[in-house]
N, C-alpha and C. Protein backbone atom coordinates (compact mmCIF):
# COMPACT_ATOMS: atom_id res chain seq x y z
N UNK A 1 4.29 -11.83 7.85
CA UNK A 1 3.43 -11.07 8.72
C UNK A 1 2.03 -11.65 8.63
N UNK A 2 1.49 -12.18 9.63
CA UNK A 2 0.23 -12.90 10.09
C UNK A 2 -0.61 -11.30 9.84
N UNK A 3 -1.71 -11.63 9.22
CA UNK A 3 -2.64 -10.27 8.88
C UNK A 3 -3.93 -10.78 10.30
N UNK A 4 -4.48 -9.54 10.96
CA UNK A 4 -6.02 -9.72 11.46
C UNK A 4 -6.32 -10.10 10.82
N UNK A 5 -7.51 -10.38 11.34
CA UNK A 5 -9.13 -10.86 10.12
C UNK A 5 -10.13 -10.08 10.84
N UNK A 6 -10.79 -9.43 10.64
CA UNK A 6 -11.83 -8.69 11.23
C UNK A 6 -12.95 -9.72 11.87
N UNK A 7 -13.08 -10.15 12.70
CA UNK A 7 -13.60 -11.35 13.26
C UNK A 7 -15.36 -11.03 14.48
N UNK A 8 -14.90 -9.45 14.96
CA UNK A 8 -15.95 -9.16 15.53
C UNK A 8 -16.40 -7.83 15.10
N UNK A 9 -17.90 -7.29 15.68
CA UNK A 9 -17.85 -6.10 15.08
C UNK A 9 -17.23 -4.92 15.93
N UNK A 10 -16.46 -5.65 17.13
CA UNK A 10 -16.07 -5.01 18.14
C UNK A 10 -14.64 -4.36 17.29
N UNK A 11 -14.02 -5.11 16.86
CA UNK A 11 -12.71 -5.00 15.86
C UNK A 11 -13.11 -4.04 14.19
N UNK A 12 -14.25 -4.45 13.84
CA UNK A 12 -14.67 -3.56 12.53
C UNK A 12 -14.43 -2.00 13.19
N UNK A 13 -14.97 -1.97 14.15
CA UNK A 13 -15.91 -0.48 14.78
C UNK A 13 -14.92 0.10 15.30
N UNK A 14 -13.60 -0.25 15.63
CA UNK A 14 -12.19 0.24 16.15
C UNK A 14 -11.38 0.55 14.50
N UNK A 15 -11.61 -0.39 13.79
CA UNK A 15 -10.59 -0.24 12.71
C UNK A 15 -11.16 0.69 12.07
N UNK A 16 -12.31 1.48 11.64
CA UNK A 16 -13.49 1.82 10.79
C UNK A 16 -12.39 3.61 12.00
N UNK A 17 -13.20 3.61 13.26
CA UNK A 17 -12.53 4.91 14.11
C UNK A 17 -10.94 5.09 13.77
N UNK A 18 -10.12 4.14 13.60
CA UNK A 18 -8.78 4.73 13.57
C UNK A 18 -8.65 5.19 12.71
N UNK A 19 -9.48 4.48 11.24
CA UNK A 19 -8.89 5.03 10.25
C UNK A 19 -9.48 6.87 10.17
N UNK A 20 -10.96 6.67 10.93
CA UNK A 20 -11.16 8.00 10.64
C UNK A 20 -10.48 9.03 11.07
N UNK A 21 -9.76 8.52 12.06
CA UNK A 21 -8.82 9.46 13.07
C UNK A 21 -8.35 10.10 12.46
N UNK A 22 -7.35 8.67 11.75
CA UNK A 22 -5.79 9.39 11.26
C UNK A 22 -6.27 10.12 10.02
N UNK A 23 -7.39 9.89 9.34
CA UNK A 23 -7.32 10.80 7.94
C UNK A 23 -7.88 12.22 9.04
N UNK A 24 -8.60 12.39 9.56
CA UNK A 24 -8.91 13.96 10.06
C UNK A 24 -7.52 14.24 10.90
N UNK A 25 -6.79 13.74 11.37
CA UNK A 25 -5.89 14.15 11.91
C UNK A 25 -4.92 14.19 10.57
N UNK A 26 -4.46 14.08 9.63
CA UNK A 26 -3.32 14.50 8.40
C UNK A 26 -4.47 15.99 7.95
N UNK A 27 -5.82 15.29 7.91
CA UNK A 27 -6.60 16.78 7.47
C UNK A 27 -6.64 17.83 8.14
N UNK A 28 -6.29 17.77 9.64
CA UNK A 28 -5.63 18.89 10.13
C UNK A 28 -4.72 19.17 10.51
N UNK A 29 -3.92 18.84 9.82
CA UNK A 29 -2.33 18.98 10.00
C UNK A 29 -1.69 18.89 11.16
N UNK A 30 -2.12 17.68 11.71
CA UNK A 30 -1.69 17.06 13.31
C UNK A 30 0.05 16.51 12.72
N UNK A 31 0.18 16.17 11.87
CA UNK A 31 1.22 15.72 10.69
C UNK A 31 1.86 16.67 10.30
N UNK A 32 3.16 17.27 10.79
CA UNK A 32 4.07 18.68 9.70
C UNK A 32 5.03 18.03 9.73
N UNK A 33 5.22 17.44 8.65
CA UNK A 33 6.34 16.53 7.38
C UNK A 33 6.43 17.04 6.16
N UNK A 34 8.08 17.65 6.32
CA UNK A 34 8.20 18.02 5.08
C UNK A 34 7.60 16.96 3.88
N UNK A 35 7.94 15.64 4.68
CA UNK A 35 7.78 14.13 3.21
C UNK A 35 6.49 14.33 3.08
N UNK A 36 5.37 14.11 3.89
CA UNK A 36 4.35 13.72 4.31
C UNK A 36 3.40 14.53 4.08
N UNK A 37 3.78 15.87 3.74
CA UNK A 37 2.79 17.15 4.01
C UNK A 37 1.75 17.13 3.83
N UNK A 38 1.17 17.13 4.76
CA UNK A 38 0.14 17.04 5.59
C UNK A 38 -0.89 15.87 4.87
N UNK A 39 -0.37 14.68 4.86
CA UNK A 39 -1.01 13.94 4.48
C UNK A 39 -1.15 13.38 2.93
N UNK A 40 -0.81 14.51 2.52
CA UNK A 40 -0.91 14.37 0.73
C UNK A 40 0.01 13.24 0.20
N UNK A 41 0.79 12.92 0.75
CA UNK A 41 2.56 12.16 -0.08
C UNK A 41 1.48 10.83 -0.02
N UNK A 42 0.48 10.29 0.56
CA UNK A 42 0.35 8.93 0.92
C UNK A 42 -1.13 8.63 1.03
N UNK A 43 -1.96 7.82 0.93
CA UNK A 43 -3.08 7.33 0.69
C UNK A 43 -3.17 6.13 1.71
N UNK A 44 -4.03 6.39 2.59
CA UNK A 44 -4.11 5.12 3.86
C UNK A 44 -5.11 4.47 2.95
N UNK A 45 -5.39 2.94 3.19
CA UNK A 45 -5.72 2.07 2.26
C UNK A 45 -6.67 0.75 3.09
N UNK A 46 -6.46 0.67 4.21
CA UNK A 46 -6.88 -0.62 5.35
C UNK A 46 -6.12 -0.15 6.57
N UNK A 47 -6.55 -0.30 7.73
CA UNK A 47 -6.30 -0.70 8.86
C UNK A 47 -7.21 -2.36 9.46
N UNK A 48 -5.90 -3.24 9.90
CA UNK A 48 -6.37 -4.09 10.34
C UNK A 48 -6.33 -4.15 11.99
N UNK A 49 -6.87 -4.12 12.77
CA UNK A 49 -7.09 -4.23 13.92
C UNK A 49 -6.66 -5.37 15.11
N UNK A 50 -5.92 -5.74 15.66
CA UNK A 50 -5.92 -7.27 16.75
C UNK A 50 -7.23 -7.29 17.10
N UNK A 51 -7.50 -8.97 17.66
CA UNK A 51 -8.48 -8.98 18.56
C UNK A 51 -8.89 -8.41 19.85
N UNK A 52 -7.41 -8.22 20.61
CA UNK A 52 -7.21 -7.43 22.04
C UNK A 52 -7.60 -5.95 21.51
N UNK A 53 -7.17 -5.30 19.93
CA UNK A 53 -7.94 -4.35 20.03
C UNK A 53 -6.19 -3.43 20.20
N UNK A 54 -5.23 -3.93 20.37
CA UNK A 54 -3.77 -2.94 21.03
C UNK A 54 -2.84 -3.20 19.85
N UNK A 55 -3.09 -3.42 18.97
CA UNK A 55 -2.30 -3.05 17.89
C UNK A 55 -3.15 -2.92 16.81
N UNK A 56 -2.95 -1.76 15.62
CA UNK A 56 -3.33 -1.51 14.64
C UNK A 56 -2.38 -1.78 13.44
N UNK A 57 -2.55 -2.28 12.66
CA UNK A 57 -1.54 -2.01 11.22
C UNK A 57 -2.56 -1.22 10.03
N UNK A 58 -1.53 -0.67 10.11
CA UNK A 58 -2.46 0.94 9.34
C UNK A 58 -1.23 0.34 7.92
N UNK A 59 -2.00 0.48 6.79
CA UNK A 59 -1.85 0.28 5.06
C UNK A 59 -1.83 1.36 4.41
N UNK A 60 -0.49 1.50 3.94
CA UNK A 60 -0.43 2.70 2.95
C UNK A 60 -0.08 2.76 1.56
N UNK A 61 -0.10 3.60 1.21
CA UNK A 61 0.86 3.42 -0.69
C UNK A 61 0.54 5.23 -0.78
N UNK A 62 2.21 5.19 -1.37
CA UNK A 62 2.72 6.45 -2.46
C UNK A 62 1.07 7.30 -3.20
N UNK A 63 0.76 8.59 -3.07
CA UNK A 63 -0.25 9.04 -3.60
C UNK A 63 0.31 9.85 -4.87
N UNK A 64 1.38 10.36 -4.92
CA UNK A 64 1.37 10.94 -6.05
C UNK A 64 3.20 10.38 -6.07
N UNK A 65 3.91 10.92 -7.18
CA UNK A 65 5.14 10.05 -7.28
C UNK A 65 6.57 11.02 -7.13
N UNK A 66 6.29 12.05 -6.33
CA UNK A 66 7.43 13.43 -5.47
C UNK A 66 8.50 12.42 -4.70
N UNK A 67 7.79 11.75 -4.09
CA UNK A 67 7.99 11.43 -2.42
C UNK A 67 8.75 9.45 -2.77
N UNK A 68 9.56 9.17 -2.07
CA UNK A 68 10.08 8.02 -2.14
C UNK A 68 9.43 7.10 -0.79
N UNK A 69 9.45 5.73 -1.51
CA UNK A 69 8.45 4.94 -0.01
C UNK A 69 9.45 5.18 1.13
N UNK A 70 10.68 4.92 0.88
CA UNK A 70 11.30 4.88 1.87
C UNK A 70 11.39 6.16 2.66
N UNK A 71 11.01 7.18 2.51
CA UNK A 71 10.71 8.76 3.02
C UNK A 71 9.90 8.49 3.90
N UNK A 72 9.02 8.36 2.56
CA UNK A 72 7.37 8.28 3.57
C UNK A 72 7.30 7.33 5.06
N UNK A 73 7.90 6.33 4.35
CA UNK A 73 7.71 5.06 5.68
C UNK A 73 9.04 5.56 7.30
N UNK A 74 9.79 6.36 6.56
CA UNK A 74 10.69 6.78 7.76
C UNK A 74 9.99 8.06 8.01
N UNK A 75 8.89 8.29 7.67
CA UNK A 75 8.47 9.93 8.08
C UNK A 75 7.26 9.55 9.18
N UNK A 76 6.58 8.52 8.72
CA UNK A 76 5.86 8.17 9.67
C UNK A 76 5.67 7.51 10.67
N UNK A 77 7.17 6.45 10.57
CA UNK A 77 7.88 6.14 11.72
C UNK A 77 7.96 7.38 12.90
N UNK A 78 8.93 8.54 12.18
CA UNK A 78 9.30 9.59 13.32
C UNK A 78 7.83 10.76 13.41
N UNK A 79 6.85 10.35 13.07
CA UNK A 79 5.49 11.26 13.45
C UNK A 79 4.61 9.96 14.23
N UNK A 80 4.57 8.71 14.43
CA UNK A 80 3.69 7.39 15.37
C UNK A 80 3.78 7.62 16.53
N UNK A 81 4.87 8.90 17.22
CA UNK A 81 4.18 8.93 18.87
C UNK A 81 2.94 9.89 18.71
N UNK A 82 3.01 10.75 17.62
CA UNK A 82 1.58 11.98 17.90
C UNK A 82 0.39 11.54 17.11
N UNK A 83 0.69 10.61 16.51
CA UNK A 83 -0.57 9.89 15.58
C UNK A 83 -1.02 8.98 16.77
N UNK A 84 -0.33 8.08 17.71
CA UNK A 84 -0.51 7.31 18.67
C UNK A 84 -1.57 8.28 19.66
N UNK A 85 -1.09 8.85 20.06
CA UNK A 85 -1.50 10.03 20.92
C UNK A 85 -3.48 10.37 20.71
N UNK A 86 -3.15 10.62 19.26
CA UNK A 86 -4.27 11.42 18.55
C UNK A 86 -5.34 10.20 19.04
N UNK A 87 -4.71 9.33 18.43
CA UNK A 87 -5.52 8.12 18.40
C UNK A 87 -6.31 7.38 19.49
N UNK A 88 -5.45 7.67 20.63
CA UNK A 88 -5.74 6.83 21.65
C UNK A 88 -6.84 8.09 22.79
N UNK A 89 -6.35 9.25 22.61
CA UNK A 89 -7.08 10.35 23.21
C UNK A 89 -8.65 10.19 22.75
N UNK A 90 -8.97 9.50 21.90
CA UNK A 90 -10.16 9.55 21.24
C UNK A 90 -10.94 8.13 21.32
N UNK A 91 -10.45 7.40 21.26
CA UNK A 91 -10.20 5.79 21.41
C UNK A 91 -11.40 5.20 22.98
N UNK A 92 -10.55 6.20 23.64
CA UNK A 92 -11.30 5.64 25.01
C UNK A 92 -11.26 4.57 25.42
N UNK A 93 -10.08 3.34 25.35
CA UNK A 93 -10.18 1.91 25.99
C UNK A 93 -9.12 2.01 26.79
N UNK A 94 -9.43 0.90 27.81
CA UNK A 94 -8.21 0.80 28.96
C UNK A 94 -6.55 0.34 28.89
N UNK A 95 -6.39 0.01 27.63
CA UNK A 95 -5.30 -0.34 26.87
C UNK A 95 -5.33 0.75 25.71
N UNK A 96 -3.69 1.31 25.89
CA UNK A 96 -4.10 2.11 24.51
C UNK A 96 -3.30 1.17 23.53
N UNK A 97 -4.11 1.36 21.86
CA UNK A 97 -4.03 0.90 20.72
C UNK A 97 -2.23 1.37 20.20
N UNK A 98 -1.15 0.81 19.95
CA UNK A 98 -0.09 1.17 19.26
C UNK A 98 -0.28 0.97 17.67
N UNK A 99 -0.05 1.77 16.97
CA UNK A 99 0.02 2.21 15.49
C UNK A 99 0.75 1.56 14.87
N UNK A 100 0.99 0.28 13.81
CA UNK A 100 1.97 0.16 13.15
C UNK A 100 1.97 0.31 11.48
N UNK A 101 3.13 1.13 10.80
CA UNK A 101 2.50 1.37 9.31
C UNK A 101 3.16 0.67 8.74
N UNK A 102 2.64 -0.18 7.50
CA UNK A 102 2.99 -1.00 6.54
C UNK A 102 2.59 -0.84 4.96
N UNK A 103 3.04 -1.10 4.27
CA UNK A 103 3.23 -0.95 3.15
C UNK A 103 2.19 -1.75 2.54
N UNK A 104 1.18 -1.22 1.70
CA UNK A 104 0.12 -2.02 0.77
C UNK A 104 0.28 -3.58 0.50
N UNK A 105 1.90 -3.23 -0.18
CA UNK A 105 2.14 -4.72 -1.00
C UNK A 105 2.41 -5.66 0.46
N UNK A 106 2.43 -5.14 1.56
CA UNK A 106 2.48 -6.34 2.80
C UNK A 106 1.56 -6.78 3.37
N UNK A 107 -0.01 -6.34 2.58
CA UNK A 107 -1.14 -7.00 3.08
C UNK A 107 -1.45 -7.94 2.73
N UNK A 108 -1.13 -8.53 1.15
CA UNK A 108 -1.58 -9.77 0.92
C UNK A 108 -0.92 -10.89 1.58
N UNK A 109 -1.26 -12.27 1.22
CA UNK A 109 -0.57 -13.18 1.85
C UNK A 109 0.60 -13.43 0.72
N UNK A 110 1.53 -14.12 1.12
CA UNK A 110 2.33 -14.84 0.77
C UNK A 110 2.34 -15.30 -0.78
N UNK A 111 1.04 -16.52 -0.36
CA UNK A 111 0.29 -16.96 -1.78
C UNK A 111 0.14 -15.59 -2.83
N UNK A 112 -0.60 -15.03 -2.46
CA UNK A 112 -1.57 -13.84 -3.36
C UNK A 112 -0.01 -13.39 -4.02
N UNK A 113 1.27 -12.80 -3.41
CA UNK A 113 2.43 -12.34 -3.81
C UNK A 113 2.93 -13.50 -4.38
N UNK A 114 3.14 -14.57 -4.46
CA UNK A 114 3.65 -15.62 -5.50
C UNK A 114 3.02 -15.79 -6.91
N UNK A 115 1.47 -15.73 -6.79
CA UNK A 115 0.58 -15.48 -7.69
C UNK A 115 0.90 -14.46 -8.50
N UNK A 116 1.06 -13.02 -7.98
CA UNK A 116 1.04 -11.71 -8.60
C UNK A 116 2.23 -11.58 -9.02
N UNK A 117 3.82 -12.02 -8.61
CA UNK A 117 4.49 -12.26 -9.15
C UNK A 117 4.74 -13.72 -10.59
N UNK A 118 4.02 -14.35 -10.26
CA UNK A 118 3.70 -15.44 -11.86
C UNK A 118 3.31 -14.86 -12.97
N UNK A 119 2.32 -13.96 -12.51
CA UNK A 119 1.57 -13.45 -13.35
C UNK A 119 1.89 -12.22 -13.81
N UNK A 120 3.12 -11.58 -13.22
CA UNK A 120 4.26 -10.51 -14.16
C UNK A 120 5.11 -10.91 -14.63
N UNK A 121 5.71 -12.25 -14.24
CA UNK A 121 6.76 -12.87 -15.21
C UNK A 121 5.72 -13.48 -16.54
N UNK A 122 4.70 -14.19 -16.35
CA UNK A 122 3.62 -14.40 -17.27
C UNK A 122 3.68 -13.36 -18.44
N UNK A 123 3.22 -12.31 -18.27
CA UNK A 123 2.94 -11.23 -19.28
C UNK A 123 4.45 -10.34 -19.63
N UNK A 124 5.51 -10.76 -18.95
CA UNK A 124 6.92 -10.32 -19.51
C UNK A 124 7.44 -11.14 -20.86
N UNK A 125 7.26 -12.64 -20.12
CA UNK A 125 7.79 -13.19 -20.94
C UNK A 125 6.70 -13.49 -22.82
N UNK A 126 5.22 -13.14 -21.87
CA UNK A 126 4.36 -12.94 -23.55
C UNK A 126 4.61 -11.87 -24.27
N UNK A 127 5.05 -10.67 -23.72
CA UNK A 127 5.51 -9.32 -24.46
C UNK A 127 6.72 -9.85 -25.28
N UNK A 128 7.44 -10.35 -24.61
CA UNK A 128 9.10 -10.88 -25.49
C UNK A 128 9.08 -11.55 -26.51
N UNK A 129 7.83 -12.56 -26.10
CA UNK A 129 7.83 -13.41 -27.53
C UNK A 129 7.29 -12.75 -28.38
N UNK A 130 5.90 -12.01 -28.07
CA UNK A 130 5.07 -11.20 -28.94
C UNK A 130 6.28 -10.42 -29.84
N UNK A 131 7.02 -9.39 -29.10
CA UNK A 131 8.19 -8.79 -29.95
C UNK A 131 8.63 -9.74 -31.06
N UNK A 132 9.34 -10.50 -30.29
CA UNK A 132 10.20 -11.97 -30.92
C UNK A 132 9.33 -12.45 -32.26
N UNK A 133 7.83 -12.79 -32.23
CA UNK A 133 7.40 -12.90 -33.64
C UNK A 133 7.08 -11.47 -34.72
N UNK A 134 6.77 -10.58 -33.72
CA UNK A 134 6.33 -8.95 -34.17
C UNK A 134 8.33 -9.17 -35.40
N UNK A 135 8.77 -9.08 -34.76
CA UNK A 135 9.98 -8.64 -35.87
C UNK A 135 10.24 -9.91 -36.78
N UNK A 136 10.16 -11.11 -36.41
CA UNK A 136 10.42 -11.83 -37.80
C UNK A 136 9.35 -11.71 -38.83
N UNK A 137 7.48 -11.40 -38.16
CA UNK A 137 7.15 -11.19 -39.33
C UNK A 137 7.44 -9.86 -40.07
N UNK A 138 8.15 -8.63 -39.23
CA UNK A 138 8.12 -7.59 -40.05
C UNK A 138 9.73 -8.33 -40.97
N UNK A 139 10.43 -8.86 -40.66
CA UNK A 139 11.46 -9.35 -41.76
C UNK A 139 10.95 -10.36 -42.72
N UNK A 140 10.17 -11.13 -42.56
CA UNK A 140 9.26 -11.61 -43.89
C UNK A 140 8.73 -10.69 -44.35
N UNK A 141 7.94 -10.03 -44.02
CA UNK A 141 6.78 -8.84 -44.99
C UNK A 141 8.37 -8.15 -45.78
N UNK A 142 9.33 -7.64 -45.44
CA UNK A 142 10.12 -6.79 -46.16
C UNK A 142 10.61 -7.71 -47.15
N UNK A 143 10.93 -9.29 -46.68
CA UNK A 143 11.46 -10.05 -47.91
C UNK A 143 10.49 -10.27 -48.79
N UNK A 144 9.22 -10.25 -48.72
CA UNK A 144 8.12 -11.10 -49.28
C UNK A 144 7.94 -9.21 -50.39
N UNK A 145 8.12 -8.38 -49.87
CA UNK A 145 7.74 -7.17 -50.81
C UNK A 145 9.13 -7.08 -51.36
N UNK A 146 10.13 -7.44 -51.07
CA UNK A 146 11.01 -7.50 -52.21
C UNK A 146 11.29 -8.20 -53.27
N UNK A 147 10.77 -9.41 -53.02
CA UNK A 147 10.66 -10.12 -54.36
C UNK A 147 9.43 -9.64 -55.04
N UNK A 148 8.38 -9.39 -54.52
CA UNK A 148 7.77 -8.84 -55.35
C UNK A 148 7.69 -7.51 -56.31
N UNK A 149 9.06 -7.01 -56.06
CA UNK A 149 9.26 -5.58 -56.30
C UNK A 149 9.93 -5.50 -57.43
């Protein structure tokens, strides 16, 4: 997934309004999801904007840990015609803006996720060894106090 880049302030000043939208619209319960209720299950995080300005990708992640992503992300699938709605009623351009929601971990690039994955196998495999010497020296210290005993 090719990300926007916020490139004008024409695109800041749209992405900056949607997001305010959609949080006053979950804050008034434009949103009745059992998953979703009323906004709480999920934490919007970025909206990136097109240049045309007609598509949004709205960024989310899990807010508290009730709710499964896959809920959430099928809950707001079946609530994007009245969030669309909300959005575009307010919006005021001759094209209306379509909503699309994506998942946090799908904003970085590619790179950044190859990286962030190195760098959890990185610190897995230093925990293992760390263990791995953590117990042979605790089996020396027990041999080393038994001969001395």
């Amino acid at each position: 997934m090719r990300s926007f880049v916020l490139r004008s302030p024409r695109q800041q000043r749209a992405s900056s309004q949607i997001m305010r939208l959609l949080l006053e619209g979950f804050g008034r319960g434009l949103v009745r999801d059992r998953v979703l209720r009323d906004g709480r299950a999920l934490s919007l995080t970025a909206v990136d904007v097109s240049p045309d300005l007609q598509v949004a990708r709205v960024f989310w992640e899990r807010a508290d840990g009730n709710a499964r992503e896959r809920d959430i992300k099928a809950a707001l699938e079946r609530r994007k015609s009245a969030l669309n709605l909300h959005i575009n009623a307010y919006l005021r351009q001759r094209l209306a803006t379509k909503l699309e929601f994506h998942h946090e971990s799908l904003r970085t690039s590619p790179h950044d996720r190859r990286m962030h994955d190195l760098f959890d196998t990185l610190a897995a495999e230093t925990e293992a060894w760390g263990k791995q010497c953590g117990d042979k020296r605790a089996r020396d210290s027990t041999s080393v106090d038994d001969k001395h005993v």
